[in-house]
Protein backbone atom coordinates (compact mmCIF):
# COMPACT_ATOMS: atom_id res chain seq x y z
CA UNK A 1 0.00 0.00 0.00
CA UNK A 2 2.59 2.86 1.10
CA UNK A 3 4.82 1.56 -1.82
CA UNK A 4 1.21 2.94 -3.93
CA UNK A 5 1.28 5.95 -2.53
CA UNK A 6 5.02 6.18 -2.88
CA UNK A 7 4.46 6.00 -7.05
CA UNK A 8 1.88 8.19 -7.20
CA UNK A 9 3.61 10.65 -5.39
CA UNK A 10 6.74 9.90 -7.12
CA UNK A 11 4.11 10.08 -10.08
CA UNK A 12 2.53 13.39 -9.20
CA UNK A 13 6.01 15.43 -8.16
CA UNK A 14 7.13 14.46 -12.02
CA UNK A 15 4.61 16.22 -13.79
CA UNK A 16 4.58 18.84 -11.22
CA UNK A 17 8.58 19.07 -12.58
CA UNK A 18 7.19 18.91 -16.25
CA UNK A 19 4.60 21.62 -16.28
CA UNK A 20 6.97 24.13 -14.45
CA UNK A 21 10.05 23.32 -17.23
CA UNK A 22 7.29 23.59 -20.12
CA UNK A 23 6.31 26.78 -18.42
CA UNK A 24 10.09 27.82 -18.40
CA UNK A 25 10.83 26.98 -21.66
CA UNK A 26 7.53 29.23 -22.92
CA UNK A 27 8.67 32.48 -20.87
CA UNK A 28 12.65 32.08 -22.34
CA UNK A 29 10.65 31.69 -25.61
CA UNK A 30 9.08 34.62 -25.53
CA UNK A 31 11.24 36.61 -23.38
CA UNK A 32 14.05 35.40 -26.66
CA UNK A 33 11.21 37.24 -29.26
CA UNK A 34 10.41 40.15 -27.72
CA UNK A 35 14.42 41.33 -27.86
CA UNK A 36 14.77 40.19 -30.95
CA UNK A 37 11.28 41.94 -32.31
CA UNK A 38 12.46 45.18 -30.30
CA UNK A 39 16.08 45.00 -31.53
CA UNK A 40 16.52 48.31 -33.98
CA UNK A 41 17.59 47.32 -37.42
CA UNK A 42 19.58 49.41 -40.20
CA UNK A 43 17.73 52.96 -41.09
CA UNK A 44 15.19 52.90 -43.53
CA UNK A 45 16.52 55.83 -45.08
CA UNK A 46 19.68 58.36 -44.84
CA UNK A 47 17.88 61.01 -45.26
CA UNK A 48 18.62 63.48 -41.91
CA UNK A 49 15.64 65.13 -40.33
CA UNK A 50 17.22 68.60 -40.76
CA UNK A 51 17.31 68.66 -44.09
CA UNK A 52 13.45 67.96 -44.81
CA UNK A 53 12.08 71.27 -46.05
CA UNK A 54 8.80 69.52 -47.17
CA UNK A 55 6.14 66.65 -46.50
CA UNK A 56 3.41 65.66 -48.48
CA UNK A 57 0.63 62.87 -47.32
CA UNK A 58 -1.25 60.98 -49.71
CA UNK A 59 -4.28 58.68 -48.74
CA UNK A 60 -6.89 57.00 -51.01
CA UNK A 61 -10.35 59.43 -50.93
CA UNK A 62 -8.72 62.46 -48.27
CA UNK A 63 -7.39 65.33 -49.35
CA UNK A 64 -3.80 65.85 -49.88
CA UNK A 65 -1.54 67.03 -46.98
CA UNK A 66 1.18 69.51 -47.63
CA UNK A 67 3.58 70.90 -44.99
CA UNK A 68 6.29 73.04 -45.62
CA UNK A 69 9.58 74.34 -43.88
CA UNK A 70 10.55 78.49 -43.86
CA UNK A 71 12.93 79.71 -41.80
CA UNK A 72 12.68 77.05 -39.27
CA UNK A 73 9.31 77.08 -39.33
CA UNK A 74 6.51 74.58 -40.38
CA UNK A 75 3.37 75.31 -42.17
CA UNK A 76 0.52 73.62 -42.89
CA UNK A 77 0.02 74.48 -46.77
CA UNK A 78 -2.40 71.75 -48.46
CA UNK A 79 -5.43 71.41 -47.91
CA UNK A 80 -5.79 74.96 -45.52
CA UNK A 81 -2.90 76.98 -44.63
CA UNK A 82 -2.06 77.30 -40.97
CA UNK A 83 0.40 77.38 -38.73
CA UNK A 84 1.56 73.83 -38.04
CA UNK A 85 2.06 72.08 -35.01
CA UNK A 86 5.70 71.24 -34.38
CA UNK A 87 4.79 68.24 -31.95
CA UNK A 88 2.84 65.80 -34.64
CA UNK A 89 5.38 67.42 -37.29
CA UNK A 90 8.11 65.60 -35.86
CA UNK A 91 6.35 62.79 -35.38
CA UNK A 92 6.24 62.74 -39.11
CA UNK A 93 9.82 63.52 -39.40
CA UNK A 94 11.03 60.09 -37.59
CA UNK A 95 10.29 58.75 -40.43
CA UNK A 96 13.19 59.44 -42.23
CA UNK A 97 14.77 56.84 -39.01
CA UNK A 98 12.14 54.50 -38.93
CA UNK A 99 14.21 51.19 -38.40
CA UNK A 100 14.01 48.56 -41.58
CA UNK A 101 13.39 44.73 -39.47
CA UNK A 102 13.39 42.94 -42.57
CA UNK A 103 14.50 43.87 -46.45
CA UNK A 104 14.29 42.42 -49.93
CA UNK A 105 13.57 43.14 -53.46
CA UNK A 106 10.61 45.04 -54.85
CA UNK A 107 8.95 42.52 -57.54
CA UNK A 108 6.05 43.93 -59.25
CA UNK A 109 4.17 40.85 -59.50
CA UNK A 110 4.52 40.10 -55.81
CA UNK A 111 3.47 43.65 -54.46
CA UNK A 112 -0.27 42.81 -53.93
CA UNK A 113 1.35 40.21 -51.29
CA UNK A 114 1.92 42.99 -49.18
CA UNK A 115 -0.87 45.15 -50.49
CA UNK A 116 1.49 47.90 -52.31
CA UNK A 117 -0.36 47.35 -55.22
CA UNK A 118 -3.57 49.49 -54.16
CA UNK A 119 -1.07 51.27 -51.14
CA UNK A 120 -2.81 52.66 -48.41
CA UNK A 121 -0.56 55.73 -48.14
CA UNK A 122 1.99 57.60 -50.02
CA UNK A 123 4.60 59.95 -48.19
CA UNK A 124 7.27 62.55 -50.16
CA UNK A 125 10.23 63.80 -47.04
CA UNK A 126 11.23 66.06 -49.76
CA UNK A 127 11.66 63.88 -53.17
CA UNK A 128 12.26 61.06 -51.84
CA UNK A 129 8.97 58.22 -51.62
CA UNK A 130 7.67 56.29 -49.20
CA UNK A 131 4.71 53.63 -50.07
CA UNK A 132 2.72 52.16 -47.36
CA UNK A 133 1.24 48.65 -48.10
CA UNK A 134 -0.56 46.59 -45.67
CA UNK A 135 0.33 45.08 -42.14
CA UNK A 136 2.10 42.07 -41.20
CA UNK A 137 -0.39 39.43 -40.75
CA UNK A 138 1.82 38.90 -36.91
CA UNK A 139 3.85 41.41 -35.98
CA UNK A 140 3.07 45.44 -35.44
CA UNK A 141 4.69 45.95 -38.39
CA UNK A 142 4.60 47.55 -41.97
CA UNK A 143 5.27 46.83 -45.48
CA UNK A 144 6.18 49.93 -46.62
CA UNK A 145 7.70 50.02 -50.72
CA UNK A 146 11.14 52.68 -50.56
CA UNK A 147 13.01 53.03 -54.31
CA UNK A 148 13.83 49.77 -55.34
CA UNK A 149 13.27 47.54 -52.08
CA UNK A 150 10.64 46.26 -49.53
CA UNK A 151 10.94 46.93 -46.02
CA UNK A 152 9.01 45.96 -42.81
CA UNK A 153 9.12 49.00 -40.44
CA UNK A 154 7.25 49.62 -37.09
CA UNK A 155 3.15 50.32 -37.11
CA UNK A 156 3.93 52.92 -34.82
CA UNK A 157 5.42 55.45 -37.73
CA UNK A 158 2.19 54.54 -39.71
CA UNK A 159 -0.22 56.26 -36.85
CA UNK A 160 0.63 60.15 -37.66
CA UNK A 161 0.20 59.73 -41.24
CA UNK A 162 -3.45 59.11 -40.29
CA UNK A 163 -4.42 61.76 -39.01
CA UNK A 164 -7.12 64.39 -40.17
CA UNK A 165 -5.27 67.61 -41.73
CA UNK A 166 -6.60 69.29 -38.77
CA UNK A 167 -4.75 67.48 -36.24
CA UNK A 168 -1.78 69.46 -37.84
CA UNK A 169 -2.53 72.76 -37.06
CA UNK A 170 -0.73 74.41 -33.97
CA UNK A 171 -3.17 74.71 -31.84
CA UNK A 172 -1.99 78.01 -29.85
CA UNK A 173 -4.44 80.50 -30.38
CA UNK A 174 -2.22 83.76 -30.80
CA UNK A 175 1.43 83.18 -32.28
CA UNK A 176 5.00 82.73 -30.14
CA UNK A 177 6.45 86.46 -30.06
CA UNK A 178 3.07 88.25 -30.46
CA UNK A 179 3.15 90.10 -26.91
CA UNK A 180 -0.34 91.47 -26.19
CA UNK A 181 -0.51 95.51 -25.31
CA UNK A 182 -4.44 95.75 -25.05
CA UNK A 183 -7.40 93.64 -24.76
CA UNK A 184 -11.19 94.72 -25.40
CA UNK A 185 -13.78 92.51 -24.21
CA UNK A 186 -18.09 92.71 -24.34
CA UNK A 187 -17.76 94.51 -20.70
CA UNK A 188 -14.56 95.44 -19.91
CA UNK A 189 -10.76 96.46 -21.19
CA UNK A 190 -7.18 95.94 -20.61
CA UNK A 191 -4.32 98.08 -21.21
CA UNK A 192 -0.49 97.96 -20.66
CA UNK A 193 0.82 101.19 -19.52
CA UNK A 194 4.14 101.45 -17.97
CA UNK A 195 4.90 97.57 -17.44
CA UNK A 196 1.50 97.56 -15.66
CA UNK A 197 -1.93 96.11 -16.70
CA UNK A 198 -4.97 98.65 -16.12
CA UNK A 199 -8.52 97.76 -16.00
CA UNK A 200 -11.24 99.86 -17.00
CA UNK A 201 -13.74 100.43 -15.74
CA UNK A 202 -11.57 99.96 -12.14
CA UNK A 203 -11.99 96.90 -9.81
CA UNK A 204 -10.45 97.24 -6.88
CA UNK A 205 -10.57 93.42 -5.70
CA UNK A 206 -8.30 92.76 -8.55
CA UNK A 207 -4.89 92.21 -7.52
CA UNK A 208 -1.99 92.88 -9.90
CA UNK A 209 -1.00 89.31 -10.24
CA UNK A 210 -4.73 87.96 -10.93
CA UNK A 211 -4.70 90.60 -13.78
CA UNK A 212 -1.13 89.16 -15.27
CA UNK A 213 -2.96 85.65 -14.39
CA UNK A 214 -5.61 86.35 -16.87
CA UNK A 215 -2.99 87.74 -19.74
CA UNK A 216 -0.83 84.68 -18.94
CA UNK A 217 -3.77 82.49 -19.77
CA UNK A 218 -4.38 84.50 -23.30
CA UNK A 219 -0.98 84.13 -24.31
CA UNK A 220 -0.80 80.66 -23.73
CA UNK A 221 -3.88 79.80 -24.64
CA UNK A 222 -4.13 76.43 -26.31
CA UNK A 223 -7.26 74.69 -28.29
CA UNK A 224 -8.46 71.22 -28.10
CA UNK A 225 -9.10 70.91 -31.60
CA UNK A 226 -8.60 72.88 -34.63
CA UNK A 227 -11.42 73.38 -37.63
CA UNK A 228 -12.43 75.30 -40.86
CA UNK A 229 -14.79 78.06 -40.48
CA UNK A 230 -18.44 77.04 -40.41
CA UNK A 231 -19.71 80.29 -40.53
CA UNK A 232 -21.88 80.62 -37.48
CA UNK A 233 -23.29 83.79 -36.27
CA UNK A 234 -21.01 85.92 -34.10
CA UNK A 235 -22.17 85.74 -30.58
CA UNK A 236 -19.64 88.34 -29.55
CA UNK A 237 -16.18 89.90 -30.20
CA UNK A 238 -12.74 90.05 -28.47
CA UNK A 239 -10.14 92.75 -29.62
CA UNK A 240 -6.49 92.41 -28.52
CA UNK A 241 -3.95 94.88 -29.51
CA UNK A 242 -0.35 93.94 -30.63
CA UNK A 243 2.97 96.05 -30.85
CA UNK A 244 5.54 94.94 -33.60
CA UNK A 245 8.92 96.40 -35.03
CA UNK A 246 7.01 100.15 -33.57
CA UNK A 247 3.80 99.38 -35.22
CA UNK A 248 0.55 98.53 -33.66
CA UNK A 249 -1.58 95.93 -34.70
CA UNK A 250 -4.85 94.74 -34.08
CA UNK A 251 -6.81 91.20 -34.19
CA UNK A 252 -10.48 90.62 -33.69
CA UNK A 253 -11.49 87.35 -32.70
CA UNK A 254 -15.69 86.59 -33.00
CA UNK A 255 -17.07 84.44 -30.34
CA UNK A 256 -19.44 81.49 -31.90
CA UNK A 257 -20.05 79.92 -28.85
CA UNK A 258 -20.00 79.47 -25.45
CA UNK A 259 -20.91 75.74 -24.05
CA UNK A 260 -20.67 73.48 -24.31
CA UNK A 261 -17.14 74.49 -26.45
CA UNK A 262 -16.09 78.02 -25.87
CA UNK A 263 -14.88 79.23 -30.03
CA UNK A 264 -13.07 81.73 -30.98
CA UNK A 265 -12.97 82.62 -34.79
CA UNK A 266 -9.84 84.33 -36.24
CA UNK A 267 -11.11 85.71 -39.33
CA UNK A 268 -7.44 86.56 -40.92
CA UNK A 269 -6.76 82.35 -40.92
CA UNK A 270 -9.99 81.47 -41.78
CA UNK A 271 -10.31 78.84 -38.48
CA UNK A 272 -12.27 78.70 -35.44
CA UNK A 273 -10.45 77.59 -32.09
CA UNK A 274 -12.71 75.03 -29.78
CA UNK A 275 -11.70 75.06 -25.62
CA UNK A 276 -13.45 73.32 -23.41
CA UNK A 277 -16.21 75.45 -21.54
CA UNK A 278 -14.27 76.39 -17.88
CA UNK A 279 -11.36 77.62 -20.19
CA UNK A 280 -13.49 79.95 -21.81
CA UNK A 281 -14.95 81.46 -18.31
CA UNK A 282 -11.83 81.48 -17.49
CA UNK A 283 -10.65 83.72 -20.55
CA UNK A 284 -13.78 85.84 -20.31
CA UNK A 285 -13.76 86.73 -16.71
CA UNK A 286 -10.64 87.58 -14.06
CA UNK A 287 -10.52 85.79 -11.07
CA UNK A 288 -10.78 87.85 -7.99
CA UNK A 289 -8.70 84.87 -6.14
């Protein structure tokens, strides 16, 4: 009898042993292919970053992207003009470093294989082409068509080329280096005399520093989203005055609506600014606190 219970035990503690080696070998397994699916492989191009002066983003049935460089400077040209926004610009950018996993050569009767026959993209850094094709069936990973080769490169450098035209607008309401001098509002103004911001009419349970608060918050004022004009109705306007190079310049900015997005229309780009509702009390009204 004990010699029974001996075996079984003897029995049991063995493919206790297997299932924890099985379960060793799986983990090395997949601990061994996530390095060597994360390991960076040769650039896909040598193209440096610095040196791209232009992007253009093509995608089947959306209008054509254009962004260009000027003086350090990217615009949105194609399909509005607009400032651009320098964050999801350089996203674009690292695509000139994307790493290439896996290389061979371009065939044209094997490009449907990897769907660069009907490509789901097309991307110019300057002159030179990139062709997006479809997924790999396993890994996060593109086929992507560059001169006379295909190349499997990270899904991650597919996401920004995406994204609506919009999403490439700066989304700062007023411009770096435009320093405000004068704000008129529906009940009260703001001017900058002497280094010191005056309110009129007078309240005297404004501090100084809650009335640079409130022109801190205009000149850093950023948007959720960015979108064409859709030609509502004023609901109100918002004047602030500008010095430049000894000149004085004004913009007018049209309220459209209030809640439950506070937007702001700026007539000279054509595009109306959407912020959440408390950011719009906020730049409407000065905080006593």
């Amino acid at each position: 009898m004990e010699s029974g219970k001996t075996f079984l035990k003897s029995r049991w503690l063995l493919n206790l042993a297997l299932v924890v080696l099985v379960t060793v070998l799986a983990l090395f397994a997949l601990y061994k292919g996530g390095r060597e699916n994360t390991e960076a492989g040769p650039p896909l191009m040598t193209l440096a970053t610095d040196q791209i002066t232009r992007i253009q983003i093509d995608r089947p049935k959306k209008p054509r992207i254009v962004l260009t460089k000027t003086d350090d400077a990217w615009r949105l040209t194609a399909p509005h003009p607009a400032r651009a926004s320098s964050f999801n610009v350089d996203r674009l950018l690292r695509l000139a470093k994307a790493e290439s996993q896996a290389r061979f050569p371009a065939v044209p009767e094997e490009l449907a294989r990897y769907g660069l026959d009907k490509p789901s993209a097309r991307v110019l850094l300057n002159d030179e082409e990139i062709i997006f094709g479809a997924m790999h069936p396993i890994k996060n990973q593109h086929y992507v068509r560059y001169r006379d080769e295909v190349h499997l490169i990270p899904s991650r450098y597919f996401a920004p080329i995406t994204y609506r035209y919009t999403n490439y607008i700066d989304t700062r309401l007023l411009e770096e280096g435009r320093t405000p001098v004068g704000f008129k509002f529906p009940d009260f103004r703001l001017t900058l005399k002497d280094g010191t911001w005056h309110r009129q009419p007078k309240n005297d349970k404004l501090t100084t520093d809650s009335i640079n608060n409130f022109v801190q918050e205009w000149r850093h004022a950023r948007a959720l989203s960015v979108e064409r004009y859709s030609k509502k109705r004023a609901l109100g306007r918002i004047q602030i005055t500008f010095t430049k190079n000894g000149k004085t310049e004004t913009l007018t900015l049209a309220i459209l609506g209030y809640k439950p997005d506070f937007i702001l229309y700026r007539k000279d780009e054509g595009l109306e600014y959407h912020f959440p509702e408390d950011i719009g009390k906020r730049l409407l009204k000065i905080s006593e606190e």
